[in-house]
N, C-alpha and C. Protein backbone atom coordinates (compact mmCIF):
# COMPACT_ATOMS: atom_id res chain seq x y z
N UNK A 1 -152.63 90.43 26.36
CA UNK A 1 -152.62 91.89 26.46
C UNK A 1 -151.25 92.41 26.04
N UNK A 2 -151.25 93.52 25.12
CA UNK A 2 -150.04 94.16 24.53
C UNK A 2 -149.18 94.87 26.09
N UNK A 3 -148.30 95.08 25.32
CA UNK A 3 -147.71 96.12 26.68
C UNK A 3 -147.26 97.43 25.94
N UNK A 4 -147.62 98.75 26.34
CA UNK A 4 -147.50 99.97 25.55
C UNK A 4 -146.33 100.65 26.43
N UNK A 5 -145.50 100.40 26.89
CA UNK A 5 -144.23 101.17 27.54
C UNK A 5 -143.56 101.34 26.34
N UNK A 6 -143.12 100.85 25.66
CA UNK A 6 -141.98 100.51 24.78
C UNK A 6 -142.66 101.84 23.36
N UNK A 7 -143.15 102.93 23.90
CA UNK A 7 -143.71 103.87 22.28
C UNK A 7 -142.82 104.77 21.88
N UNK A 8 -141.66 104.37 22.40
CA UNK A 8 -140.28 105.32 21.78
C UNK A 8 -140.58 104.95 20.00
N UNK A 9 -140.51 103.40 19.99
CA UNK A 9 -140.24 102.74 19.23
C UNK A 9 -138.79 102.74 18.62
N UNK A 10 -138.66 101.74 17.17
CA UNK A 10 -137.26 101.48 16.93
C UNK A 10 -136.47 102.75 16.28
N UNK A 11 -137.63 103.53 15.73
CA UNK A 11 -136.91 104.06 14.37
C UNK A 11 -136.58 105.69 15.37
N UNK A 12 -136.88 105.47 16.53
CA UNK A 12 -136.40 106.71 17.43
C UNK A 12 -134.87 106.59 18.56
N UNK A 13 -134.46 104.94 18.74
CA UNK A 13 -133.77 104.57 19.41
C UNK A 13 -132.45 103.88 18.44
N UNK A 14 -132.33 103.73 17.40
CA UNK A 14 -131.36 103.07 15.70
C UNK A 14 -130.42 104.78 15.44
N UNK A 15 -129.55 104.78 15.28
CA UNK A 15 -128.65 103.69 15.19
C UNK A 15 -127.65 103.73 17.26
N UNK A 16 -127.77 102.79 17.64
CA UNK A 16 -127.31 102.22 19.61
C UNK A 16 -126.04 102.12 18.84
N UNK A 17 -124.98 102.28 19.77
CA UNK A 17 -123.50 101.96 19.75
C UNK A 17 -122.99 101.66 21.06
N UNK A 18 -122.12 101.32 21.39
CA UNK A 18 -121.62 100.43 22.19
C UNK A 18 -121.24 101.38 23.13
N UNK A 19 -121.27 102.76 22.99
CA UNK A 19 -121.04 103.88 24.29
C UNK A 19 -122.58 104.49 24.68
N UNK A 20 -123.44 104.49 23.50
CA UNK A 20 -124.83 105.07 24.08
C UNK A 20 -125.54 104.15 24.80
N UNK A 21 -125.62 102.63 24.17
CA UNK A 21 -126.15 101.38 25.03
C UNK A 21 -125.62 101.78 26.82
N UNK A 22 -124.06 101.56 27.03
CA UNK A 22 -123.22 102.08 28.30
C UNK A 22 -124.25 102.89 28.92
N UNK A 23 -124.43 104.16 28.14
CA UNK A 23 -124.78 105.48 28.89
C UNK A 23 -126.21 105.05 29.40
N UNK A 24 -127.18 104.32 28.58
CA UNK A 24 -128.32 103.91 28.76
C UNK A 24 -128.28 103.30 30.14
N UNK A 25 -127.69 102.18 30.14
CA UNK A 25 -127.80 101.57 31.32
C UNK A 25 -126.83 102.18 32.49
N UNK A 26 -126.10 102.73 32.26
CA UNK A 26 -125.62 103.31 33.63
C UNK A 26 -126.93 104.22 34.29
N UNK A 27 -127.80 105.18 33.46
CA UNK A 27 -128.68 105.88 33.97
C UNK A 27 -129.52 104.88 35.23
N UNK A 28 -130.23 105.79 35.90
CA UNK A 28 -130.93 105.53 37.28
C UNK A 28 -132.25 104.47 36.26
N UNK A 29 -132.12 103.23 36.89
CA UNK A 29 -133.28 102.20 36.13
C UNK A 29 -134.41 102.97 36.26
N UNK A 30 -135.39 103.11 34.96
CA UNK A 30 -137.02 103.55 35.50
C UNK A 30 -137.76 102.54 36.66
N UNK A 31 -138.41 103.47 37.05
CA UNK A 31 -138.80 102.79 38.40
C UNK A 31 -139.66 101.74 38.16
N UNK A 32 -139.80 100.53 38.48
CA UNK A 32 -140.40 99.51 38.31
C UNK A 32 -142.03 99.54 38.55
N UNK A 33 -142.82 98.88 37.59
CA UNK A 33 -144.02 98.90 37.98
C UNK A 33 -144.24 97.25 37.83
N UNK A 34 -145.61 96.89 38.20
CA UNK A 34 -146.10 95.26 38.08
C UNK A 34 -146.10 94.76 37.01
N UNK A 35 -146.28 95.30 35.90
CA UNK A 35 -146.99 94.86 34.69
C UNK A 35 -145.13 94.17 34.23
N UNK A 36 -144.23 95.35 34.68
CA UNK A 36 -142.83 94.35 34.19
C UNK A 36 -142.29 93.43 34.75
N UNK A 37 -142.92 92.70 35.68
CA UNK A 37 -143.03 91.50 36.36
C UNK A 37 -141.35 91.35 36.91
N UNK A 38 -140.44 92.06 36.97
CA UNK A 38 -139.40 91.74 37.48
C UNK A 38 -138.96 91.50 38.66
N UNK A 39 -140.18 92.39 39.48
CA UNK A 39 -139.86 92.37 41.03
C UNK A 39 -140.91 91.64 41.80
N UNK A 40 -140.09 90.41 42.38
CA UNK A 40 -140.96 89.05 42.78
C UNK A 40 -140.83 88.97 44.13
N UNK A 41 -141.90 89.04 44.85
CA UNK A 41 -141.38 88.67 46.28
C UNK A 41 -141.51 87.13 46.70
N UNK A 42 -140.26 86.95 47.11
CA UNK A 42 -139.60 84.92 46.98
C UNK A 42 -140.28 85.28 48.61
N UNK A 43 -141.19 84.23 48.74
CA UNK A 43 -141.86 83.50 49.54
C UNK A 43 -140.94 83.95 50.96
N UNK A 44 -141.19 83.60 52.04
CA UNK A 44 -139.90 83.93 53.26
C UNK A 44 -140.16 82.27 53.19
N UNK A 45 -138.53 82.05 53.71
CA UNK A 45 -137.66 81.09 53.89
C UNK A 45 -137.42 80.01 52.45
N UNK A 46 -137.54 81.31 50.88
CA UNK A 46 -137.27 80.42 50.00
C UNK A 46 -135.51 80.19 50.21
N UNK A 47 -134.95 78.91 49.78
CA UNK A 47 -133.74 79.20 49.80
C UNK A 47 -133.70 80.17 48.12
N UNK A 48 -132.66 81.19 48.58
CA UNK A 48 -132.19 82.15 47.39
C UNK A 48 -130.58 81.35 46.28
N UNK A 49 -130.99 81.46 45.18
CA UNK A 49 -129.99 80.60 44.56
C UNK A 49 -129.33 82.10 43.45
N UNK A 50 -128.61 82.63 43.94
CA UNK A 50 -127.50 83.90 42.75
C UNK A 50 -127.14 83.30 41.81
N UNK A 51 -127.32 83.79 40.48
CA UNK A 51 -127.28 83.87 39.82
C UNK A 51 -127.06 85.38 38.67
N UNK A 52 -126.52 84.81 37.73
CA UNK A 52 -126.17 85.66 36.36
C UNK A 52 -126.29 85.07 34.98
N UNK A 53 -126.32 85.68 34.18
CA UNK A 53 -126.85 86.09 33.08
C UNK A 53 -126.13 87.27 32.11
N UNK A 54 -125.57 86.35 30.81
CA UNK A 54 -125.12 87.75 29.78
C UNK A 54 -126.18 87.87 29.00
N UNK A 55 -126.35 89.26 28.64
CA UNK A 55 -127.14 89.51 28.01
C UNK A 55 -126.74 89.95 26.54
N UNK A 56 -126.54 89.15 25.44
CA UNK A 56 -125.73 89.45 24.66
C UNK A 56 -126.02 89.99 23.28
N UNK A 57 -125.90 91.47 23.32
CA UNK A 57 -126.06 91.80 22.14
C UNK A 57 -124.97 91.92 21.06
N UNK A 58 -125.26 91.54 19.77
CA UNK A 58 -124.57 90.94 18.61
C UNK A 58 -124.36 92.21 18.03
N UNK A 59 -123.22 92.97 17.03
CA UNK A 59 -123.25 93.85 16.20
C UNK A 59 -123.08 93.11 14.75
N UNK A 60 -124.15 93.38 14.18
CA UNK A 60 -123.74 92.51 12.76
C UNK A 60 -124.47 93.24 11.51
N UNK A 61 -123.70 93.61 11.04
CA UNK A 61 -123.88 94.16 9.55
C UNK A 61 -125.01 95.22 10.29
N UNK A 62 -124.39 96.64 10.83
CA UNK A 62 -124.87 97.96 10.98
C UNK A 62 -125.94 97.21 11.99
N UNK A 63 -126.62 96.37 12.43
CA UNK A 63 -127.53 96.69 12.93
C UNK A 63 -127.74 95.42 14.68
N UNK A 64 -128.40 95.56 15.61
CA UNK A 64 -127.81 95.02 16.47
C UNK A 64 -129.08 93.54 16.87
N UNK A 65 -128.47 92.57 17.12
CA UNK A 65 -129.14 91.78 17.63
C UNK A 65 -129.14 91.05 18.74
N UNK A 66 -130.42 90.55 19.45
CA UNK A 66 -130.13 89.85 20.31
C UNK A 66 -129.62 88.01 20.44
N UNK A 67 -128.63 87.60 21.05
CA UNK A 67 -128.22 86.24 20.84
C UNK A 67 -128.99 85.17 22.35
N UNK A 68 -129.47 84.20 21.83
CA UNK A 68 -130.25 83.64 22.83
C UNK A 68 -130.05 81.88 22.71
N UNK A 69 -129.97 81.25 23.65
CA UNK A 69 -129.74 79.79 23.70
C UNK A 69 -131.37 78.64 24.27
N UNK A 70 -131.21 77.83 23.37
CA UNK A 70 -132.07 77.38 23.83
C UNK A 70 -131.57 75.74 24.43
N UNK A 71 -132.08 75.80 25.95
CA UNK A 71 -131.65 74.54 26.75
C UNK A 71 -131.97 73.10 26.06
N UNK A 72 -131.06 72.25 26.52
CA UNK A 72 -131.50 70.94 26.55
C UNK A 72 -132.79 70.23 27.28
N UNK A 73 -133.50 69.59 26.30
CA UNK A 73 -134.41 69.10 27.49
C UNK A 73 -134.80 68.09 29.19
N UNK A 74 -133.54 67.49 28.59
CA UNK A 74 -133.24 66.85 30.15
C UNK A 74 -132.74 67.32 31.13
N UNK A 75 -132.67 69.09 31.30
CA UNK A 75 -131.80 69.63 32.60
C UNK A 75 -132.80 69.84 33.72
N UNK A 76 -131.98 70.02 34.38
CA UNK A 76 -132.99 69.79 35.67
C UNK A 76 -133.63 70.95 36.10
N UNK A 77 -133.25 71.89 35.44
CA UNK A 77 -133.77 73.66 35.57
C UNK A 77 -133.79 74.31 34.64
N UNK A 78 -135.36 74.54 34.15
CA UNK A 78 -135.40 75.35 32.73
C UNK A 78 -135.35 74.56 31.92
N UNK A 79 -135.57 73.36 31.71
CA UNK A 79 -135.54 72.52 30.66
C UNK A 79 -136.44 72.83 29.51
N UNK A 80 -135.39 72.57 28.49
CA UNK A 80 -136.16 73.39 27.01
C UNK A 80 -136.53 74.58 26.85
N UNK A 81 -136.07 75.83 27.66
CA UNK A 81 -136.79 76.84 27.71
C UNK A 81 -135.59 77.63 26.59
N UNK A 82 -135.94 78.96 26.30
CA UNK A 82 -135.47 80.30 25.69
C UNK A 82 -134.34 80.71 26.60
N UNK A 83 -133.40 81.09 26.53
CA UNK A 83 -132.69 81.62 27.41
C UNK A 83 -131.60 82.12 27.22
N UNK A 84 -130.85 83.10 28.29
CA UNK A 84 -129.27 84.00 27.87
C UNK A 84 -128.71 82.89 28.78
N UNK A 85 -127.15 83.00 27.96
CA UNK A 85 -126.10 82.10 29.07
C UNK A 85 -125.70 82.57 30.24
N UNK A 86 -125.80 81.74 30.99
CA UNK A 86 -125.40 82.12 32.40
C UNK A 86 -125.81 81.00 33.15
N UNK A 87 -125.99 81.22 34.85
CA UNK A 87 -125.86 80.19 35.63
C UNK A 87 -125.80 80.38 37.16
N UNK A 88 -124.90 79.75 37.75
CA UNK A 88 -125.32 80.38 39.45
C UNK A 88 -124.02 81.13 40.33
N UNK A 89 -123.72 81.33 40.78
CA UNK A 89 -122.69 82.08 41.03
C UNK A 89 -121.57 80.87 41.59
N UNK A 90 -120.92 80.71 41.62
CA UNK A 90 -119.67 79.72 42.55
C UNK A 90 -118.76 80.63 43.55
N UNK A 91 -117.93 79.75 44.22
CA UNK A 91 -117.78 80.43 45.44
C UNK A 91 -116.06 80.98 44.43
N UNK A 92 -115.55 81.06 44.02
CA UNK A 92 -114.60 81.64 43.13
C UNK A 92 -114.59 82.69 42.29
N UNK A 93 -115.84 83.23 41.76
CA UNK A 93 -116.23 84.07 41.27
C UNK A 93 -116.24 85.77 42.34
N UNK A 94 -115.51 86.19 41.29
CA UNK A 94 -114.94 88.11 41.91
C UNK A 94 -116.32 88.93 41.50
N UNK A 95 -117.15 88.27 40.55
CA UNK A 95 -118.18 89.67 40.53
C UNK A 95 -119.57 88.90 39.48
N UNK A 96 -120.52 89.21 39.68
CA UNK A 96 -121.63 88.76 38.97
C UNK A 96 -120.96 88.51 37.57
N UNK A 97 -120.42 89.89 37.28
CA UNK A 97 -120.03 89.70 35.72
C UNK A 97 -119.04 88.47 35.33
N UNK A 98 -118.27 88.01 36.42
CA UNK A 98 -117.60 86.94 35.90
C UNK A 98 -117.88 85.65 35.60
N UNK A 99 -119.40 85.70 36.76
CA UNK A 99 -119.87 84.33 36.58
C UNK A 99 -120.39 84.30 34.85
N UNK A 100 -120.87 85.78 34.88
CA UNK A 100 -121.54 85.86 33.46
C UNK A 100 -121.10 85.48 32.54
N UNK A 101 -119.72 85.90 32.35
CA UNK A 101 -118.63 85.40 31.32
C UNK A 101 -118.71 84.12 31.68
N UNK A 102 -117.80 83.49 32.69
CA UNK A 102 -117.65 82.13 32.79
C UNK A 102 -118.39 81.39 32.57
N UNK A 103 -119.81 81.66 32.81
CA UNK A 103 -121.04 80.62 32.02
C UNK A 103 -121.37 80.54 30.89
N UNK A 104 -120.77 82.03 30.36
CA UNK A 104 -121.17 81.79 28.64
C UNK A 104 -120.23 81.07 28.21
N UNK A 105 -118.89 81.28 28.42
CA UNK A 105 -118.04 80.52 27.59
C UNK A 105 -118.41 78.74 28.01
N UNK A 106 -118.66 78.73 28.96
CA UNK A 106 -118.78 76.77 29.57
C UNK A 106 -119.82 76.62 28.46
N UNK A 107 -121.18 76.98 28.35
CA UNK A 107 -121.89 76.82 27.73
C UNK A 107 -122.39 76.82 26.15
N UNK A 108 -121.05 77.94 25.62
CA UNK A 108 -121.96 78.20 24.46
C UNK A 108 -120.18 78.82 23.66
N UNK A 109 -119.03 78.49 24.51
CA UNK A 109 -117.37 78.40 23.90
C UNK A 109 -117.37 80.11 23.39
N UNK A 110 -118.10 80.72 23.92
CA UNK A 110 -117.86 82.39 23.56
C UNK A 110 -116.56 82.78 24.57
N UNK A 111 -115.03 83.45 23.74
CA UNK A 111 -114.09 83.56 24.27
C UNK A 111 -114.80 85.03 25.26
N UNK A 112 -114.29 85.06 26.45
CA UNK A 112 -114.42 85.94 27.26
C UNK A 112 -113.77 87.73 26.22
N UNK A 113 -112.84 87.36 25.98
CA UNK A 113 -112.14 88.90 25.33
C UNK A 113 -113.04 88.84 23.94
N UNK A 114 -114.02 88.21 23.66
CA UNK A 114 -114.84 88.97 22.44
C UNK A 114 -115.81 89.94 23.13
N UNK A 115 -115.87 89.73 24.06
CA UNK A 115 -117.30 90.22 24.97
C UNK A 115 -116.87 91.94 25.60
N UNK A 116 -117.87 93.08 25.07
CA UNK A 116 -117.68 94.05 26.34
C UNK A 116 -118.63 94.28 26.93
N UNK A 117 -118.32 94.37 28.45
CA UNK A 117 -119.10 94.64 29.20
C UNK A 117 -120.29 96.15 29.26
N UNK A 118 -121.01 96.09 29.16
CA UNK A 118 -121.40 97.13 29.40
C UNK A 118 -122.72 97.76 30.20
N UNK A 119 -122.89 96.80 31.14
CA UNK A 119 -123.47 97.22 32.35
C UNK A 119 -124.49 96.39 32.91
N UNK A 120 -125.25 96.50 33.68
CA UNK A 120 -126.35 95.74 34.20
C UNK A 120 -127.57 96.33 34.29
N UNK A 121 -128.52 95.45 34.19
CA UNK A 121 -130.44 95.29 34.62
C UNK A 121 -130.38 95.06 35.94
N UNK A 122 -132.08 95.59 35.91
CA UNK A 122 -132.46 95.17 37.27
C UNK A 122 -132.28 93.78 37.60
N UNK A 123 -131.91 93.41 39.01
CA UNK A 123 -132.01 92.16 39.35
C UNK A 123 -133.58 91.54 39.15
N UNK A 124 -133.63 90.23 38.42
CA UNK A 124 -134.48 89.36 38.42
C UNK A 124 -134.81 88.37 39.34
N UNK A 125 -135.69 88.13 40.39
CA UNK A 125 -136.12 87.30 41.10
C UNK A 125 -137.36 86.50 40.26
N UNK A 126 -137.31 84.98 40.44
CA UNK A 126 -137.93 83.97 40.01
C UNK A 126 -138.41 83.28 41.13
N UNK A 127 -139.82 82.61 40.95
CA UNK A 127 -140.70 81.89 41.88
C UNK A 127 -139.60 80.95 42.34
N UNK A 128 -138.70 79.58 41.77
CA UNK A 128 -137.72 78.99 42.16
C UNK A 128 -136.74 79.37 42.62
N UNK A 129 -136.41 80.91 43.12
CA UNK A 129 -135.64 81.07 44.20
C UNK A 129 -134.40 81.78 43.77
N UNK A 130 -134.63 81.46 42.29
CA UNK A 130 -133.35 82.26 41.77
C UNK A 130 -133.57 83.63 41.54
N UNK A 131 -132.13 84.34 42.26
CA UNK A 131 -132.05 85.70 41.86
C UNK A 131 -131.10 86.22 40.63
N UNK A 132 -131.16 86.63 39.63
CA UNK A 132 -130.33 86.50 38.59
C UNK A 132 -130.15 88.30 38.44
N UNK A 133 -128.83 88.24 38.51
CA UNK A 133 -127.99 89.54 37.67
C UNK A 133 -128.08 89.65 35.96
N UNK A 134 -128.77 90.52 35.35
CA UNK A 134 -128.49 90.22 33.92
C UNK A 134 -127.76 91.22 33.66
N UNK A 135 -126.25 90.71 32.92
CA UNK A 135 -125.32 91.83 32.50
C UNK A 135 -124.68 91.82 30.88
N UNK A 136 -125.23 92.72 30.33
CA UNK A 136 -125.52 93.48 29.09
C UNK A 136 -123.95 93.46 28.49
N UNK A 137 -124.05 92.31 27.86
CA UNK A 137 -122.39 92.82 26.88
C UNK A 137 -122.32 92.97 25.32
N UNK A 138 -121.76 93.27 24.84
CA UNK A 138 -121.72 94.18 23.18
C UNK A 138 -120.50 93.24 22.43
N UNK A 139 -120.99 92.27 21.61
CA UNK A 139 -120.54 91.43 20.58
C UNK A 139 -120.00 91.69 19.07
N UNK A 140 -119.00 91.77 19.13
CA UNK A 140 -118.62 92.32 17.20
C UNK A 140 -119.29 90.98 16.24
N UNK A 141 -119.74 90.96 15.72
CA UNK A 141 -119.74 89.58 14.38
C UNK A 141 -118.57 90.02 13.48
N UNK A 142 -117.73 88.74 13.08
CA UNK A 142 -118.18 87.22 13.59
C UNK A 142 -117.42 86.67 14.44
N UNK A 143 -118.04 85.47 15.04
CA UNK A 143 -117.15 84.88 16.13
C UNK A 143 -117.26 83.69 16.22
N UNK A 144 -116.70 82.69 17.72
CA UNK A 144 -116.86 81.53 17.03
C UNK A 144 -117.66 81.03 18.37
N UNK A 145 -118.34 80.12 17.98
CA UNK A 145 -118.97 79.19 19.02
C UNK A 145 -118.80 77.66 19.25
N UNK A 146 -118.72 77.06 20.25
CA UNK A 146 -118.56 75.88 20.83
C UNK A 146 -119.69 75.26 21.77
N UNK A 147 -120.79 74.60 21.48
CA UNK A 147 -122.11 74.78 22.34
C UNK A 147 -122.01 73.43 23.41
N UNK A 148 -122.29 73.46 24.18
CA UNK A 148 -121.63 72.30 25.27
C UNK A 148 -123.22 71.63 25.12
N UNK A 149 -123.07 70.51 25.06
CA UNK A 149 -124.26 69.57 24.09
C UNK A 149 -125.17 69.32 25.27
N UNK A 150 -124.48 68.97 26.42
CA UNK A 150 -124.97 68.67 27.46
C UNK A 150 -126.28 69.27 27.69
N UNK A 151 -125.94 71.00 27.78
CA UNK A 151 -126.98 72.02 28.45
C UNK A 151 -127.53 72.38 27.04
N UNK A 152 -126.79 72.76 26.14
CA UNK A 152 -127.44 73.89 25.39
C UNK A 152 -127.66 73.01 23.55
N UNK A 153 -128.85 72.91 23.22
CA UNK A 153 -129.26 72.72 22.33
C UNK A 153 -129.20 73.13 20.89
N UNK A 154 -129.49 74.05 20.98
CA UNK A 154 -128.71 75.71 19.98
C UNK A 154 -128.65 76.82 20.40
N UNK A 155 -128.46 77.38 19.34
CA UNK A 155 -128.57 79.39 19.48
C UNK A 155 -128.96 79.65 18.68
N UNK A 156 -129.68 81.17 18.55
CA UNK A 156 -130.16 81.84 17.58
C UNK A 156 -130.01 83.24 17.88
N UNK A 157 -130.11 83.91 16.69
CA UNK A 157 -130.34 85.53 16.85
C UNK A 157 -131.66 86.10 16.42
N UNK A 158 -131.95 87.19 17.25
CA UNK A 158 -133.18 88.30 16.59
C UNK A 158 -132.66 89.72 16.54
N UNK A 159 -133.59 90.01 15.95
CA UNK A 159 -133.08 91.52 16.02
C UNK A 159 -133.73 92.00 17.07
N UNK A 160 -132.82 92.94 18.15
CA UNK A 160 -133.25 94.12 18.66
C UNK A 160 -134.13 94.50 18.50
N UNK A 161 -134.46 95.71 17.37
CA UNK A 161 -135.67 96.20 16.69
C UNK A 161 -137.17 95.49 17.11
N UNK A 162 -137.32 94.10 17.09
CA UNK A 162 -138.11 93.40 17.61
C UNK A 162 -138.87 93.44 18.66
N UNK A 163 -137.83 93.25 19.68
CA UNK A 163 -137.79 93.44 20.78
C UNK A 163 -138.18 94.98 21.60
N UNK A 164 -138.07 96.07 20.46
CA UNK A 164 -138.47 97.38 21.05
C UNK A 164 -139.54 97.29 20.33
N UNK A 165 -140.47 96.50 20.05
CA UNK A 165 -141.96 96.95 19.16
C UNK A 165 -143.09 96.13 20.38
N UNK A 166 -143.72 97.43 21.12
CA UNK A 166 -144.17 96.81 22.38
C UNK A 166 -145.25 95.66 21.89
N UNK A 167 -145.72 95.73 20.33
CA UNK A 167 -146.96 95.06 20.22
C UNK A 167 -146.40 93.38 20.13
N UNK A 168 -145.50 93.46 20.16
CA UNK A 168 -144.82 91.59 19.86
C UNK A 168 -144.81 91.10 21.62
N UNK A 169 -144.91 91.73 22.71
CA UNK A 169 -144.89 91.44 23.81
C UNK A 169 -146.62 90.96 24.10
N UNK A 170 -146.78 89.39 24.91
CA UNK A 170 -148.22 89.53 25.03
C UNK A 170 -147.91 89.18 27.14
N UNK A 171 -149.11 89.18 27.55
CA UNK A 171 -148.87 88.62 28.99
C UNK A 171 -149.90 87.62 28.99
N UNK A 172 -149.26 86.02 29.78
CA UNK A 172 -150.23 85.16 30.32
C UNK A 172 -149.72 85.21 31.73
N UNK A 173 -150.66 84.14 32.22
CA UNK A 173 -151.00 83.61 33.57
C UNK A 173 -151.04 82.20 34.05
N UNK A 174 -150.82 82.13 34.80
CA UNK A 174 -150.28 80.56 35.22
C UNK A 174 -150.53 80.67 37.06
N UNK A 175 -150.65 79.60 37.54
CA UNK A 175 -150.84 79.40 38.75
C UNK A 175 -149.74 78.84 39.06
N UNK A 176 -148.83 79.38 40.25
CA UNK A 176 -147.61 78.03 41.14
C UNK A 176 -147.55 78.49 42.45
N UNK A 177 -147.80 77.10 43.09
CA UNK A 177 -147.14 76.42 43.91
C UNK A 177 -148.17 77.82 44.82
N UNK A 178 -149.86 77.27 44.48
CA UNK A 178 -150.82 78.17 45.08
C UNK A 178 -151.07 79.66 44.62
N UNK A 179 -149.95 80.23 43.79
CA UNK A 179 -150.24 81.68 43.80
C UNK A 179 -150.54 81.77 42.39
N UNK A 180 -151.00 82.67 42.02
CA UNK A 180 -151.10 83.27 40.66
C UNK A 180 -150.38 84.36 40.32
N UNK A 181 -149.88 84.02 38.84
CA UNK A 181 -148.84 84.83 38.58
C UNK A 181 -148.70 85.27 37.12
N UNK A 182 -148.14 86.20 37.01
CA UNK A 182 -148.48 86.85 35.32
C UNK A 182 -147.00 86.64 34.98
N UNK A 183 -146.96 86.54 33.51
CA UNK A 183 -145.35 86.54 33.26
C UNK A 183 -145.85 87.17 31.90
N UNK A 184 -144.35 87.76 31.02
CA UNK A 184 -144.42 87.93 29.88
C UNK A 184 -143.77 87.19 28.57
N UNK A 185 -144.36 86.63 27.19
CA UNK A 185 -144.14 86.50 26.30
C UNK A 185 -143.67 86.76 25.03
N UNK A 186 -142.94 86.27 24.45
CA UNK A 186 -142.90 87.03 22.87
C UNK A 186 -142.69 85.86 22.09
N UNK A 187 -143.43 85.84 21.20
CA UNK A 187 -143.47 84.87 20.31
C UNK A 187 -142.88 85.48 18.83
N UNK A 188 -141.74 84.34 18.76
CA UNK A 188 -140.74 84.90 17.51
C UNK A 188 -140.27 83.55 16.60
N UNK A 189 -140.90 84.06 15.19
CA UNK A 189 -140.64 82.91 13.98
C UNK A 189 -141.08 81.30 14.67
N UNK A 190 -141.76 81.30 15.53
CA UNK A 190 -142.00 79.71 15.75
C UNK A 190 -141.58 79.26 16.80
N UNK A 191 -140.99 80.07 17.72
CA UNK A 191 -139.81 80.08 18.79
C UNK A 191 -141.15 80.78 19.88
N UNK A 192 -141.18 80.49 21.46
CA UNK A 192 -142.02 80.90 22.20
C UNK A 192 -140.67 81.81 23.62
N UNK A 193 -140.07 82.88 23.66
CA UNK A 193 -139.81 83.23 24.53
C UNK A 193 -140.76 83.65 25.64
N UNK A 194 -140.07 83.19 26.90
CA UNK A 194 -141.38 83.84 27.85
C UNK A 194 -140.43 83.65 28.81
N UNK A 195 -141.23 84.08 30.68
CA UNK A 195 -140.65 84.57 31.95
C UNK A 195 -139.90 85.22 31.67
N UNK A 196 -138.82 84.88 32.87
CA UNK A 196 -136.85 86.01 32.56
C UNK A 196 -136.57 86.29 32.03
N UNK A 197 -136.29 85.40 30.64
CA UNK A 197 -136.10 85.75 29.34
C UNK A 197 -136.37 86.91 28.83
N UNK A 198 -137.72 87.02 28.80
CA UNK A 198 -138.88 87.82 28.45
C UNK A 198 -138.99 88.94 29.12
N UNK A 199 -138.87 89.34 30.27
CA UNK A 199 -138.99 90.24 31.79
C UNK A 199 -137.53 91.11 31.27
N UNK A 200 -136.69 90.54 31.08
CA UNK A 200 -135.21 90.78 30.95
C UNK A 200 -135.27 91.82 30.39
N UNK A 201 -135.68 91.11 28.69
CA UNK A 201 -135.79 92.02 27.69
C UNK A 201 -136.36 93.19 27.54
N UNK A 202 -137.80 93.27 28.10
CA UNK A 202 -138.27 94.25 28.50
C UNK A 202 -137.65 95.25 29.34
N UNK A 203 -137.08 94.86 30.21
CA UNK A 203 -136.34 95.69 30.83
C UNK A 203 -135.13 96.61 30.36
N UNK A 204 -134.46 95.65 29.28
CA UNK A 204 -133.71 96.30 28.82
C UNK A 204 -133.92 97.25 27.80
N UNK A 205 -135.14 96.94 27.10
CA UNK A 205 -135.95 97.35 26.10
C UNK A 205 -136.15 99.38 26.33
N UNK A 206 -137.04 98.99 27.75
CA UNK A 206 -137.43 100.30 28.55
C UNK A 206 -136.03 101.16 28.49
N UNK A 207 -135.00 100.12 29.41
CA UNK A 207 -133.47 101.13 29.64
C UNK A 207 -133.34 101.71 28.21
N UNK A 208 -133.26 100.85 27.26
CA UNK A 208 -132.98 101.55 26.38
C UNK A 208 -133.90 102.42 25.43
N UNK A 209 -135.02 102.95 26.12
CA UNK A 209 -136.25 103.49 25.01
C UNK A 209 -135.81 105.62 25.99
N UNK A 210 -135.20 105.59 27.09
CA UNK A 210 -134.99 106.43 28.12
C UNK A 210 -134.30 107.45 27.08
C-alpha cells in the first residue's frame, strides 16, 4: 500500500537550504498518526536502550541528498540492514546530538566540524527496545570518509526528491515476538530500505512537506 501524506511533492518543496530545512524542523512535529509507524509502545518491562542517529543530508551540486550506510553482516544488531550512523548513547555523552556525531565519525570517519546541526525528529521507538533520537545535519560535498570495516560495509547516496514522492513508499507486515506489526519500505536501485530507516524518513519527509 502507497502512502499519500507526502502530496506536497518535490517540485513544491526544491530548492531546501540549510536555514529553511532548520525552520522546518524546529516547527511543532505534525501530529503523529499509525500509518507512520513511529510511535511504538515497548512492551512494559522492555529494557529501553537510547539511542541516536544522524540524519545526514548531503548538499551536492544544487541539489540535496540523502547519505545512508549499510551494516556489516555479522553485527549483532541490525545486521545487514539500511541505515543512518549512529548508535547508543554512553555515559559521557552531553546531548543526543553528540552521541550522533560521535557515532558517525567512529563509524563512517565523517569529521564532526563538516556536519551542521540542524535539528531533530520525532523520537523512534523499536520492538528491540531501542529508543533512537534522529538528528538532522546539513553536509557540504565534498568530503572525506573513513568506513570502520568492522560495522559498516558501505555508503551510498539518494536523492531527497525520492524520498518526498509518496508513491516509492510501500507498507509490509511481519509478526514479532507474538504481535503483528506494520513497518515501512522503500525500495531504491536494488537496495531494500525498510523499518527506522524508513519511518525516519518519512518523518522527515512530512516535516519537511509543512
Amino acid at each position: 500500500m502507497a502512502y499519500d501524506e507526502l502530496t506536497a511533492g518535490p517540485a513544491r518543496l526544491f530548492p531546501l537550504t540549510r536555514a529553511s530545512v532548520a525552520a522546518k524542523l524546529a516547527a511543532p512535529a505534525p501530529a503523529p498518526e499509525a500509518r507512520d509507524l513511529h510511535v511504538i509502545a515497548l512492551r512494559e518491562g522492555t529494557r529501553v536502550t537510547d539511542a541516536a542517529v544522524l540524519v545526514p543530508l548531503v548538499s551536492r551540486e544544487g541539489q540535496l541528498h540523502v547519505l545512508f550506510t549499510q551494516r556489516t553482516a555479522h553485527l549483532d544488531d541490525h545486521a545487514g540492514q539500511i541505515s543512518f550512523p549512529g548508535g547508543r548513547v554512553e555515559a559521557g555523552d552531553s546531548s543526543r546530538e553528540e552521541t550522533a556525531l560521535r557515532e558517525t565519525e567512529e563509524e563512517i570517519g565523517l569529521a564532526r566540524d563538516a556536519v551542521t546541526l540542524l535539528g531533530r525528529l520525532p523520537d523512534y521507538a523499536i520492538p528491540s527496545g531501542f529508543r533512537i533520537v534522529p538528528v538532522v545535519g546539513w553536509i557540504e560535498a565534498p568530503f572525506d570518509l573513513t568506513l570502520d570495516a568492522f560495522e559498516v560495509e558501505s555508503v551510498f547516496e539518494a536523492p531527497l526528491s525520492y524520498f518526498l514522492d509518496a508513491a516509492n513508499y510501500q507498507r509490509r507486515e511481519y509478526h514479532f515476538r507474538g504481535r503483528h506489526r506494520h513497518y515501512m519500505a522503500i525500495p531504491y536501485e536494488g537496495r531494500y530500505i525498510w523499518g527506522a530507516t524508513a519511518g525516519m524518513l518519512y518523518a522527515l519527509c512530512r516535516a519537511l512537506g509543512r
